[in-house]
PDB file of N, CA and C in Angstrom:
ATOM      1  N   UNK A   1      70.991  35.568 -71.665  1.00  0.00           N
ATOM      2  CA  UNK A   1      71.942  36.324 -70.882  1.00  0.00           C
ATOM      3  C   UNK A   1      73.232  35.509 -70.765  1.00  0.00           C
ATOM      4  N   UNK A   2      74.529  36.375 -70.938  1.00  0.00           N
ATOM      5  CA  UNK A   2      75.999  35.706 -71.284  1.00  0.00           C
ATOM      6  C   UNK A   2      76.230  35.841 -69.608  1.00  0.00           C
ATOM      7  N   UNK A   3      76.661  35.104 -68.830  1.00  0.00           N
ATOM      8  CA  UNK A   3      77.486  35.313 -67.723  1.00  0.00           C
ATOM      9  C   UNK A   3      78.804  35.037 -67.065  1.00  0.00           C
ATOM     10  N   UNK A   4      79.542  35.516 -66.732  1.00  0.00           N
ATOM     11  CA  UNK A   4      81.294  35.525 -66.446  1.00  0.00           C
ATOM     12  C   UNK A   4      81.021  35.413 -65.127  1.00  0.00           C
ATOM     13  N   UNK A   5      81.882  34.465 -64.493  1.00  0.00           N
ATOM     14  CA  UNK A   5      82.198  33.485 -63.372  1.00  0.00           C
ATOM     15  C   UNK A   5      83.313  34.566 -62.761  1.00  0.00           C
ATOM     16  N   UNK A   6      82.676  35.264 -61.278  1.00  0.00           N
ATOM     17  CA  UNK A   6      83.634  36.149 -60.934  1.00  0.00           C
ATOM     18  C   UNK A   6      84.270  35.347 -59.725  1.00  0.00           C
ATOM     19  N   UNK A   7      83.200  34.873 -59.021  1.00  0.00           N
ATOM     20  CA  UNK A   7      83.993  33.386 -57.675  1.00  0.00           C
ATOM     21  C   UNK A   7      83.123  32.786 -57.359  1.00  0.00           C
ATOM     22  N   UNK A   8      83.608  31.786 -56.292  1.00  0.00           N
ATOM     23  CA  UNK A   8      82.553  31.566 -55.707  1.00  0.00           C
ATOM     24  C   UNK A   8      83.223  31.069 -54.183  1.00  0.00           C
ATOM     25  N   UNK A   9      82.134  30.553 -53.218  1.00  0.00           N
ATOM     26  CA  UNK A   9      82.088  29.833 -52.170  1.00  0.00           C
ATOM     27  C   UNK A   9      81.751  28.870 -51.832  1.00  0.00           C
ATOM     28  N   UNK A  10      82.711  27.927 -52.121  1.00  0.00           N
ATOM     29  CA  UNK A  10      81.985  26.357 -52.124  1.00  0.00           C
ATOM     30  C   UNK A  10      82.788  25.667 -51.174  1.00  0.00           C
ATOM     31  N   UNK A  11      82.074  25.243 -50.305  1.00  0.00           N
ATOM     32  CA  UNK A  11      81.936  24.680 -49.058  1.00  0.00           C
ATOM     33  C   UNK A  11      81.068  23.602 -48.551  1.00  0.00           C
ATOM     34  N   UNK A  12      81.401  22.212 -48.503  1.00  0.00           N
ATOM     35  CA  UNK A  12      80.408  21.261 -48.151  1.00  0.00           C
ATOM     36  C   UNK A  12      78.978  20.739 -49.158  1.00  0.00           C
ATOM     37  N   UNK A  13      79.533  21.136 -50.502  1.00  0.00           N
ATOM     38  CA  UNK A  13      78.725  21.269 -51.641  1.00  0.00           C
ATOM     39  C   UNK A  13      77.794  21.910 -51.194  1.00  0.00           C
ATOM     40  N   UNK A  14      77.696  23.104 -50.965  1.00  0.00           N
ATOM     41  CA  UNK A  14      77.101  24.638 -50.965  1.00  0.00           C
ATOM     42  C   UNK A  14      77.874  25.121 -52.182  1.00  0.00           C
ATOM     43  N   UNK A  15      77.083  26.494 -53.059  1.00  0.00           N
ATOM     44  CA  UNK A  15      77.996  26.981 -53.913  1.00  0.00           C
ATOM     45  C   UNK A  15      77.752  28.284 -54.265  1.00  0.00           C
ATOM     46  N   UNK A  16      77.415  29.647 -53.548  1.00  0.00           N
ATOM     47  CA  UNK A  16      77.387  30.789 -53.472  1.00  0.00           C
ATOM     48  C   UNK A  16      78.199  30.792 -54.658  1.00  0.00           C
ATOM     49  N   UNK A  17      77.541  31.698 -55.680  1.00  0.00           N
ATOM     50  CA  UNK A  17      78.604  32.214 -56.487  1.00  0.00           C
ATOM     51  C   UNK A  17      77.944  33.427 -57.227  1.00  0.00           C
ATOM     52  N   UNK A  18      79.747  33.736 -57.852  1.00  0.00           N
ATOM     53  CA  UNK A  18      79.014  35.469 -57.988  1.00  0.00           C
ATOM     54  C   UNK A  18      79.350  35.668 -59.439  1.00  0.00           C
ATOM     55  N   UNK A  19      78.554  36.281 -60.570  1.00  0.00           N
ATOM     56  CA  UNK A  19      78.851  36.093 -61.899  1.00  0.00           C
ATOM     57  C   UNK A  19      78.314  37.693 -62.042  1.00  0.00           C
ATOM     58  N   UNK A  20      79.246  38.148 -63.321  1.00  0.00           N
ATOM     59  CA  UNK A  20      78.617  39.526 -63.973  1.00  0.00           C
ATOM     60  C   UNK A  20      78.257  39.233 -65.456  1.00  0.00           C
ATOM     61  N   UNK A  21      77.082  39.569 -65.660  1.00  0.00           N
ATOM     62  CA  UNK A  21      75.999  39.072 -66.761  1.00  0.00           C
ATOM     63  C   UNK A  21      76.562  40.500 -68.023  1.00  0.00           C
ATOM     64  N   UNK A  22      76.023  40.317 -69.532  1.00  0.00           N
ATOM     65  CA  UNK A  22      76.125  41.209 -70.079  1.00  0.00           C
ATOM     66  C   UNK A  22      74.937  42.225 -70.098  1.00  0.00           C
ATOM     67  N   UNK A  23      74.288  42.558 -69.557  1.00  0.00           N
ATOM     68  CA  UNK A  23      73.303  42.937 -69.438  1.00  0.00           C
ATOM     69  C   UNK A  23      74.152  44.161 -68.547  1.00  0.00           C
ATOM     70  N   UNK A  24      74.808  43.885 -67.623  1.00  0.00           N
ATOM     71  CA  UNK A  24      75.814  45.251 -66.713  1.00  0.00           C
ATOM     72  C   UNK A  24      75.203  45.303 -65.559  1.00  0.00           C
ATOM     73  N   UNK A  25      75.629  43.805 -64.949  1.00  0.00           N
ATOM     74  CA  UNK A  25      74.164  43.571 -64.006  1.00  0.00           C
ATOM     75  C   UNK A  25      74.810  42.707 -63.075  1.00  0.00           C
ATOM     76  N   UNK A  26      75.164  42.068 -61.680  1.00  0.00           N
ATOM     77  CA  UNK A  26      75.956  41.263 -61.054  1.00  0.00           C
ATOM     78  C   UNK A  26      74.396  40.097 -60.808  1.00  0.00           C
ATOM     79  N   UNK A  27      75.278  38.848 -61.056  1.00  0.00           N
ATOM     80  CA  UNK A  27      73.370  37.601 -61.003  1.00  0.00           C
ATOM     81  C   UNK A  27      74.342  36.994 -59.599  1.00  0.00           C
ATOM     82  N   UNK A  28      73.931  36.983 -58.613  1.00  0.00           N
ATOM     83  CA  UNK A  28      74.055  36.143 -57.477  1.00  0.00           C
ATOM     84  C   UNK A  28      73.352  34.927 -57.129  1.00  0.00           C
ATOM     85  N   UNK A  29      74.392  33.726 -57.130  1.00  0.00           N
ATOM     86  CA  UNK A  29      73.927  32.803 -56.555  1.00  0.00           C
ATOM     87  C   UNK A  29      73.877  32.433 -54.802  1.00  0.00           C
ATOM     88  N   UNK A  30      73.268  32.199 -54.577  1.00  0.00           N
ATOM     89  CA  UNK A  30      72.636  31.409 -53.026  1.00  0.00           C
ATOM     90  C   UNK A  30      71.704  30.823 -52.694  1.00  0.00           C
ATOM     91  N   UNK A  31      72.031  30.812 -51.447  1.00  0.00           N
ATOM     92  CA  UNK A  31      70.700  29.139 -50.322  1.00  0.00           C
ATOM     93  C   UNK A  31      69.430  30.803 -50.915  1.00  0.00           C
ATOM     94  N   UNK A  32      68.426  29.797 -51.180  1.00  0.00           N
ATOM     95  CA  UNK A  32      66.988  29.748 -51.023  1.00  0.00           C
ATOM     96  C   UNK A  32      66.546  30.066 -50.020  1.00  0.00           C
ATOM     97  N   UNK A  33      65.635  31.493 -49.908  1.00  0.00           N
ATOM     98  CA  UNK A  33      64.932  32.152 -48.448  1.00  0.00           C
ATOM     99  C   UNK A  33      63.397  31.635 -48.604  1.00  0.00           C
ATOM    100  N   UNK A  34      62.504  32.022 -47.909  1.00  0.00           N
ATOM    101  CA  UNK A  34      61.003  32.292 -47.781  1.00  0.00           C
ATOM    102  C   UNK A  34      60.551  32.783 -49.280  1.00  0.00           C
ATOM    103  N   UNK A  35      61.427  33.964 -49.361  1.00  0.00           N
ATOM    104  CA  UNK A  35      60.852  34.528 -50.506  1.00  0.00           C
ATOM    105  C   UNK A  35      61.890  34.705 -51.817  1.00  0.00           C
ATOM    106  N   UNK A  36      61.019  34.263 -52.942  1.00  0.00           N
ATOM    107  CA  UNK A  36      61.415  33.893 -54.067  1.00  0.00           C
ATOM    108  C   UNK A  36      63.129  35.203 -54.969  1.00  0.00           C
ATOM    109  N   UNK A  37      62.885  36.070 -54.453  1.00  0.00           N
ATOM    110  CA  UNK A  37      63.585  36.951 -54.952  1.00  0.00           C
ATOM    111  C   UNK A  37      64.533  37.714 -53.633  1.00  0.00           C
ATOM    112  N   UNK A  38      64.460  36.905 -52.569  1.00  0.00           N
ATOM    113  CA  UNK A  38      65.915  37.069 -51.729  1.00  0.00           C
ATOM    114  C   UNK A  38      66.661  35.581 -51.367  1.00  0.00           C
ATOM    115  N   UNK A  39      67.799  36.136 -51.761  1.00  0.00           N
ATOM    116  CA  UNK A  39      68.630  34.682 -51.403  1.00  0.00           C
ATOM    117  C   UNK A  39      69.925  35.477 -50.318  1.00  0.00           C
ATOM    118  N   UNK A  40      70.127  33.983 -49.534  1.00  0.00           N
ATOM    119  CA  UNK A  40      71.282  34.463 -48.564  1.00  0.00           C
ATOM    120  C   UNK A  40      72.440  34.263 -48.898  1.00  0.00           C
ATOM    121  N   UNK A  41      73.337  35.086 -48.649  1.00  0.00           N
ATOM    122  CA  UNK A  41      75.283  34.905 -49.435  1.00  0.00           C
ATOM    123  C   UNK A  41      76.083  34.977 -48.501  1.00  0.00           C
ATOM    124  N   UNK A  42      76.862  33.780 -48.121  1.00  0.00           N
ATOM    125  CA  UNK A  42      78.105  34.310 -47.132  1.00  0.00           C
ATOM    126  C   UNK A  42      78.854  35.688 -47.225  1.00  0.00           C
ATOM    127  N   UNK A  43      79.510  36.429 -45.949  1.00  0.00           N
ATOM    128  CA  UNK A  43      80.045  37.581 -46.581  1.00  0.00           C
ATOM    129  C   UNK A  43      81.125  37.567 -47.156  1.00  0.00           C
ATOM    130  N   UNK A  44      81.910  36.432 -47.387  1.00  0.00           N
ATOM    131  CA  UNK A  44      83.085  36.086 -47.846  1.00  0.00           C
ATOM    132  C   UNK A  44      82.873  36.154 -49.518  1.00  0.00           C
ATOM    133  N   UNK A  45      81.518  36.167 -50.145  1.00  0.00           N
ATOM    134  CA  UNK A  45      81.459  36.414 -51.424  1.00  0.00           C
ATOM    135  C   UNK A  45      81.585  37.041 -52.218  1.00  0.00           C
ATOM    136  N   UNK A  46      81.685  38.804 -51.329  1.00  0.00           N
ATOM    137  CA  UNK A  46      81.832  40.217 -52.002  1.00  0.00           C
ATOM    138  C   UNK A  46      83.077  40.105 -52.632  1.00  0.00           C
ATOM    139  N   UNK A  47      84.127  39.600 -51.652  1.00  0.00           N
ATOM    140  CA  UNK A  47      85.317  39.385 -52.121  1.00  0.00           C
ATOM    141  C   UNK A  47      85.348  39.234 -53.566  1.00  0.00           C
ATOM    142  N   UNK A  48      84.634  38.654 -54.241  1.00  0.00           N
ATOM    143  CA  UNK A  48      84.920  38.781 -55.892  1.00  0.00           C
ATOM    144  C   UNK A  48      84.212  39.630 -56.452  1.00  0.00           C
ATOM    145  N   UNK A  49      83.606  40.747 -55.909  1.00  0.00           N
ATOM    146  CA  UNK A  49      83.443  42.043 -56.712  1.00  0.00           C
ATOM    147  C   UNK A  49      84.362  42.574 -57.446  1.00  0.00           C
ATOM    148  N   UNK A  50      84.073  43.111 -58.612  1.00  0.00           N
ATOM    149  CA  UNK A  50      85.086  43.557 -59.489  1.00  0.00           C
ATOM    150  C   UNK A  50      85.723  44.787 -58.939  1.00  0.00           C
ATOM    151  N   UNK A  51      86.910  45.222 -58.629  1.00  0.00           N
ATOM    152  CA  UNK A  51      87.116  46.394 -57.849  1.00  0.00           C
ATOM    153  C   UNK A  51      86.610  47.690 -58.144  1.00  0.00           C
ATOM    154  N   UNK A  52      86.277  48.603 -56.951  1.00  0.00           N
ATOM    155  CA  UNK A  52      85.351  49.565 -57.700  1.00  0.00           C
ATOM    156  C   UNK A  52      84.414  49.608 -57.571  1.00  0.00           C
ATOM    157  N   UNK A  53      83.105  48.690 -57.925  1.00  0.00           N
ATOM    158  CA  UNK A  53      81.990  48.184 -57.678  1.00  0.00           C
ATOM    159  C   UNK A  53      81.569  48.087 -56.577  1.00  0.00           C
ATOM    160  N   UNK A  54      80.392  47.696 -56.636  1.00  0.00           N
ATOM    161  CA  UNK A  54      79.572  46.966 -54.859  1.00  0.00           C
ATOM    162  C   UNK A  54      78.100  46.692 -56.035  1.00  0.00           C
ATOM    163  N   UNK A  55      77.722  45.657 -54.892  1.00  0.00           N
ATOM    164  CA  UNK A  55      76.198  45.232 -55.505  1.00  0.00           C
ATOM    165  C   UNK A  55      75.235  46.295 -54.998  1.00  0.00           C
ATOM    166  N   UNK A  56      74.611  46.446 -56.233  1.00  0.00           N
ATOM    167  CA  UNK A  56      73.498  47.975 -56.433  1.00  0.00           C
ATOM    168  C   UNK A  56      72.252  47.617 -55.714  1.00  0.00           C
ATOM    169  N   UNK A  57      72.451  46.920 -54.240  1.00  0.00           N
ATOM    170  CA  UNK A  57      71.223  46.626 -53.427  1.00  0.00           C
ATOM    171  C   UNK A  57      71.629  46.840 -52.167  1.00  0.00           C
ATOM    172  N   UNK A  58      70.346  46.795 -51.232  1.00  0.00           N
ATOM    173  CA  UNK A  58      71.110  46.984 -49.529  1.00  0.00           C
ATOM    174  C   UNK A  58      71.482  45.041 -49.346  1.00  0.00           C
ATOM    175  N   UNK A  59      72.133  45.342 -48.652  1.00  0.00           N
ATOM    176  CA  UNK A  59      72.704  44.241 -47.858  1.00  0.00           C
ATOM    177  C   UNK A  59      72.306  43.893 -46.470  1.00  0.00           C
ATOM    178  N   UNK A  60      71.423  42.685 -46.043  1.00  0.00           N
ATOM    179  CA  UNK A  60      71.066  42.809 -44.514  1.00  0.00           C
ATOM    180  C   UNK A  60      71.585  41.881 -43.908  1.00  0.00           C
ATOM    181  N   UNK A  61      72.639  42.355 -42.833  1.00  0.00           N
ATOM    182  CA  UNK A  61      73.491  41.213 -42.221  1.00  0.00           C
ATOM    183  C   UNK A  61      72.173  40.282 -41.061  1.00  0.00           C
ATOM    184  N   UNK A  62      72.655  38.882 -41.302  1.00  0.00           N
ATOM    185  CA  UNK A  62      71.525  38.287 -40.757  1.00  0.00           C
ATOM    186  C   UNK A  62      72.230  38.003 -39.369  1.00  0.00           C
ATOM    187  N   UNK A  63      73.523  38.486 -38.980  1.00  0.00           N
ATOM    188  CA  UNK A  63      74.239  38.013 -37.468  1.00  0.00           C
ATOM    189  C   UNK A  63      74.950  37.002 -37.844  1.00  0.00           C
ATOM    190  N   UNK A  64      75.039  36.395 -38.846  1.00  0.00           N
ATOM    191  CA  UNK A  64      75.969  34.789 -38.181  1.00  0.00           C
ATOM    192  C   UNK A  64      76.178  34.356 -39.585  1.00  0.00           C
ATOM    193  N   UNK A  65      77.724  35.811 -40.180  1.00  0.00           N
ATOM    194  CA  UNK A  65      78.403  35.468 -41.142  1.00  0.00           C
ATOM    195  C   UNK A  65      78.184  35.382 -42.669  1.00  0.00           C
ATOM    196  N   UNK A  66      76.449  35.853 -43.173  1.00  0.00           N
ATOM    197  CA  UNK A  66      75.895  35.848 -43.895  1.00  0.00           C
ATOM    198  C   UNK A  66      74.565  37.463 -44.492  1.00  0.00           C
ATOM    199  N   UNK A  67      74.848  37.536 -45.312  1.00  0.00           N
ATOM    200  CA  UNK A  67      73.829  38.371 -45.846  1.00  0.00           C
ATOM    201  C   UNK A  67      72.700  37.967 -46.506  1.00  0.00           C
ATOM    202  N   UNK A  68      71.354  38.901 -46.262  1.00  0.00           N
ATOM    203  CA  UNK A  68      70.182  38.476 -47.048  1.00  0.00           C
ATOM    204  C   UNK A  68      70.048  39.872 -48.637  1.00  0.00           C
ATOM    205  N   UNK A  69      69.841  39.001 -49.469  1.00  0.00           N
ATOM    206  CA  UNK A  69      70.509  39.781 -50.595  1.00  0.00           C
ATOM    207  C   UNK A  69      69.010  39.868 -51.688  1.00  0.00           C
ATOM    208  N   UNK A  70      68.058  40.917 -51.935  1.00  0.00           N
ATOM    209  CA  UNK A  70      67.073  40.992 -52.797  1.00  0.00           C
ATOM    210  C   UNK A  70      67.268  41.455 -53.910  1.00  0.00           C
ATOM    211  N   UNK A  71      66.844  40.499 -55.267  1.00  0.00           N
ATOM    212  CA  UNK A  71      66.714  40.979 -56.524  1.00  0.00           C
ATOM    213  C   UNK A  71      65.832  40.474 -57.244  1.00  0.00           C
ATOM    214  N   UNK A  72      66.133  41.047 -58.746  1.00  0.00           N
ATOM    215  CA  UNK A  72      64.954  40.190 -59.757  1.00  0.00           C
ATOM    216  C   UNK A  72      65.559  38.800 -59.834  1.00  0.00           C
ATOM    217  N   UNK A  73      64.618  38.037 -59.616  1.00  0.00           N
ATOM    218  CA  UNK A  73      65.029  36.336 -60.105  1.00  0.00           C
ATOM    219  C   UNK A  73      65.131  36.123 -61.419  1.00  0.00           C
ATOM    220  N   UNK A  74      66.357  35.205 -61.490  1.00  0.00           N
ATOM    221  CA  UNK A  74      66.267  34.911 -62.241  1.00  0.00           C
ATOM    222  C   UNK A  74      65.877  33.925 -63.489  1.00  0.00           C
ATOM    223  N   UNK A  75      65.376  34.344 -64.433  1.00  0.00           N
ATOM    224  CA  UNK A  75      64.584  33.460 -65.306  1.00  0.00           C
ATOM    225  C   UNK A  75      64.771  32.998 -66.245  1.00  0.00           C
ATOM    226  N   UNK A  76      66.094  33.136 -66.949  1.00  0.00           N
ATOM    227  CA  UNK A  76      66.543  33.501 -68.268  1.00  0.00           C
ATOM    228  C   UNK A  76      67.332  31.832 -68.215  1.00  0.00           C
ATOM    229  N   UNK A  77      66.835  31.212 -69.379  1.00  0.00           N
ATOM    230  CA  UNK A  77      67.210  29.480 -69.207  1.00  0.00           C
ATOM    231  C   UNK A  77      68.531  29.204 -69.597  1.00  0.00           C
ATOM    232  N   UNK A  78      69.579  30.431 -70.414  1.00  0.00           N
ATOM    233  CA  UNK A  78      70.685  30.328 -70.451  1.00  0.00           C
ATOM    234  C   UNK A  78      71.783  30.815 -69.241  1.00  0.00           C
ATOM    235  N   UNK A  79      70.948  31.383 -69.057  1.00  0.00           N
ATOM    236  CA  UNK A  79      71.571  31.833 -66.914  1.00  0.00           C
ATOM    237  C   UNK A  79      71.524  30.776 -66.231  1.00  0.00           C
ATOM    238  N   UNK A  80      70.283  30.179 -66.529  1.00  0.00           N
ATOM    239  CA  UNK A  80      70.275  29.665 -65.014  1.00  0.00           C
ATOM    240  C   UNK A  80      71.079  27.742 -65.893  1.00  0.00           C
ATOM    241  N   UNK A  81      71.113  27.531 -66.887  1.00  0.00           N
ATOM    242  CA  UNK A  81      71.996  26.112 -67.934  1.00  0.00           C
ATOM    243  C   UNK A  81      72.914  26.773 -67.146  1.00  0.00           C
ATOM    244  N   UNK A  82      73.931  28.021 -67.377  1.00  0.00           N
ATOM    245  CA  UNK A  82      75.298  28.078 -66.734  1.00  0.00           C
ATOM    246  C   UNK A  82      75.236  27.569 -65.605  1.00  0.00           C
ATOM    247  N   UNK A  83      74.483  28.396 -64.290  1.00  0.00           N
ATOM    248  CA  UNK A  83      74.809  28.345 -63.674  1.00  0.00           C
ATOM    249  C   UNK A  83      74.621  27.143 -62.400  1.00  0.00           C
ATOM    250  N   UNK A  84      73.599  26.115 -62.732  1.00  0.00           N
ATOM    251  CA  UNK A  84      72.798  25.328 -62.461  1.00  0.00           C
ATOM    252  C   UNK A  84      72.904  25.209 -61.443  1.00  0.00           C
ATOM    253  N   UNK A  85      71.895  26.086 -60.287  1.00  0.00           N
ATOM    254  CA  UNK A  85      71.766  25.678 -59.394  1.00  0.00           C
ATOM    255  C   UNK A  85      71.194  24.424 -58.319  1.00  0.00           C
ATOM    256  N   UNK A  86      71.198  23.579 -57.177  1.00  0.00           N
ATOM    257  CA  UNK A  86      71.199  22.964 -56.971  1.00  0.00           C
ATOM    258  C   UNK A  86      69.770  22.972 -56.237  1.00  0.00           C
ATOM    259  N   UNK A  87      68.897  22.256 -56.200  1.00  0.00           N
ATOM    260  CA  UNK A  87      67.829  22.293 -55.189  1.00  0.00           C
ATOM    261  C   UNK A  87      67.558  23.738 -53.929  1.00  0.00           C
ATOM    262  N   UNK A  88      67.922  23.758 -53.453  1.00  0.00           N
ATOM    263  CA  UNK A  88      68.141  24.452 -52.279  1.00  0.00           C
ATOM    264  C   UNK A  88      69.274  25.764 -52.148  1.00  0.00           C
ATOM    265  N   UNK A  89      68.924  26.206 -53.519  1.00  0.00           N
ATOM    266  CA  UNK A  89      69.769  27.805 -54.188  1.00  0.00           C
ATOM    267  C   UNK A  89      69.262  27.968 -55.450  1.00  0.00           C
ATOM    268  N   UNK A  90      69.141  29.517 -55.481  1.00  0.00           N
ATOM    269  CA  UNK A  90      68.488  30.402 -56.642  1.00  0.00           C
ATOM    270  C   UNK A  90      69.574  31.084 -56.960  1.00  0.00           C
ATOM    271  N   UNK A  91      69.019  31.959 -57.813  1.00  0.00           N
ATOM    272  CA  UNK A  91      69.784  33.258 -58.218  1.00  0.00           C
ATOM    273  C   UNK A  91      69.248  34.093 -58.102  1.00  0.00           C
ATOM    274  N   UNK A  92      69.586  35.887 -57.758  1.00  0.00           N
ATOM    275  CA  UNK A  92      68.793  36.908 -58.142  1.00  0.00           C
ATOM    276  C   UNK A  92      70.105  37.987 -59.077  1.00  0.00           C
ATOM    277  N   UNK A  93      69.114  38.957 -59.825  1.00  0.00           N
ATOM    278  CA  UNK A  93      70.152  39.896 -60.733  1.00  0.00           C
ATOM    279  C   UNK A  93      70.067  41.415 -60.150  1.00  0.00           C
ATOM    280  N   UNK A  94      71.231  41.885 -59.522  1.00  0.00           N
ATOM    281  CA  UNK A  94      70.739  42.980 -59.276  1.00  0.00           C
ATOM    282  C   UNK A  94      71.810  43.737 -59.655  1.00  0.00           C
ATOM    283  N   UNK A  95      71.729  45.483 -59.931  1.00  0.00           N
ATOM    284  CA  UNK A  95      72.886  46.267 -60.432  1.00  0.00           C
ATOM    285  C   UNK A  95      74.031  46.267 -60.043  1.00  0.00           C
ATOM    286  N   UNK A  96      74.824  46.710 -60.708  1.00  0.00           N
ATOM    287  CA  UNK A  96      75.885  47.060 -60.459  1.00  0.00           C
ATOM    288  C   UNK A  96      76.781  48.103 -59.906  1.00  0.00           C
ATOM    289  N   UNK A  97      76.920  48.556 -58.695  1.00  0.00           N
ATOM    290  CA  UNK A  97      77.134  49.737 -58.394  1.00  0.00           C
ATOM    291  C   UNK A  97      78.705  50.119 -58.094  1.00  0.00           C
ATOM    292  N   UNK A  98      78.427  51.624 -58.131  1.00  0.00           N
ATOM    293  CA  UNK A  98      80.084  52.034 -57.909  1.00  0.00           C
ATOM    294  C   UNK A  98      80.261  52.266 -56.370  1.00  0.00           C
ATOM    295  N   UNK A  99      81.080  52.262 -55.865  1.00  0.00           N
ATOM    296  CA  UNK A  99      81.832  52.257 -54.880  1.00  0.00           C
ATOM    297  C   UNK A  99      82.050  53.669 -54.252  1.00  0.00           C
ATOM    298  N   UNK A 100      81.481  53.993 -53.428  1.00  0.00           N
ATOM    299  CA  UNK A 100      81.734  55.123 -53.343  1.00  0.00           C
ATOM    300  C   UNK A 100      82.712  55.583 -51.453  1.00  0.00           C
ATOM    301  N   UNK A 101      83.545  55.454 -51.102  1.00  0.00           N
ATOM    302  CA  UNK A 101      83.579  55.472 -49.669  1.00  0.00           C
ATOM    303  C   UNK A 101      84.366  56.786 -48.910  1.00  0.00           C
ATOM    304  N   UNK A 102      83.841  56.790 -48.062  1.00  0.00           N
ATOM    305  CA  UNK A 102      83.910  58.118 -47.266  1.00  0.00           C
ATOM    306  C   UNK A 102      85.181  58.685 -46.954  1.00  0.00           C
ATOM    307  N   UNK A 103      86.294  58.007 -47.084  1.00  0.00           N
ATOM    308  CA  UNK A 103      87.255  58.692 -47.167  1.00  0.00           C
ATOM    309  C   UNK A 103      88.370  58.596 -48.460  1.00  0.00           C
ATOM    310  N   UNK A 104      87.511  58.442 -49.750  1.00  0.00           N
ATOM    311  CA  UNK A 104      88.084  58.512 -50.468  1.00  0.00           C
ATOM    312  C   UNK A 104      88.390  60.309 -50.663  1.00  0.00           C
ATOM    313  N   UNK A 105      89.279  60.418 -51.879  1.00  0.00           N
ATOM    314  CA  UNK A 105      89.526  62.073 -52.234  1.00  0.00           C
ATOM    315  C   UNK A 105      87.924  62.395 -53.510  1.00  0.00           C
ATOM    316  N   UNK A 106      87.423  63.733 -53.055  1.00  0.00           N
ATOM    317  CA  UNK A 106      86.557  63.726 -53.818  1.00  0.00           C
ATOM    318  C   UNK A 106      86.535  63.770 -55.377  1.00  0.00           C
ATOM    319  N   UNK A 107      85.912  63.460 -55.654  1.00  0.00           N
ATOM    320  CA  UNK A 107      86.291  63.231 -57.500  1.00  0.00           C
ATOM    321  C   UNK A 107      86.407  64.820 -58.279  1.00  0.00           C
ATOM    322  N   UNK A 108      87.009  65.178 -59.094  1.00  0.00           N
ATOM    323  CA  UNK A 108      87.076  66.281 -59.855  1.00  0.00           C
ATOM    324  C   UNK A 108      86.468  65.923 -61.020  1.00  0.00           C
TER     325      UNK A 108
END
């Protein structure tokens, strides 16, 4: 899997980051939860969504500036060479979605 470096959040060598894979797929990096296929993302990370888009999963605000974010993990050894995460952060891959918001004009 090819992946393009859309941003990131690096802070205190923390390094949330957000990449779109060729596959047509957004791979999120973050801190490491309980469980293997949710990781947590500051909310300051959406910010590098490609405009248009939103990540093709729910989003669960955890209260204090951060989201808990579920996908397929990732496994793929040229994903994870790019993106090399650090001890204490994974990745997960989840779709890519369109944007849809309520007061836009309806589409023709």
């Amino acid at each position: 899997m090819e992946l393009e470096w859309l941003g990131g959040d690096s802070t205190d060598g923390q390094s949330p980051t957000l990449f779109r894979s060729d596959r047509g797929t957004y791979v999120t990096q973050g801190w490491r939860t309980d469980r293997p296929d949710t990781i947590e993302i500051p909310h300051r990370l959406i910010r590098h969504l490609v405009p248009g888009t939103c990540l093709g999963a729910l989003l669960h605000d955890t209260g204090h500036g951060t989201f808990l974010l579920t996908g397929e993990p990732v496994t793929d050894a040229r994903a994870l060479e790019q993106i090399r995460p650090p001890d204490h952060e994974t990745a997960v891959e989840v779709p890519i979605g369109a944007e849809r918001r309520r007061d836009a004009a309806p589409r023709v």
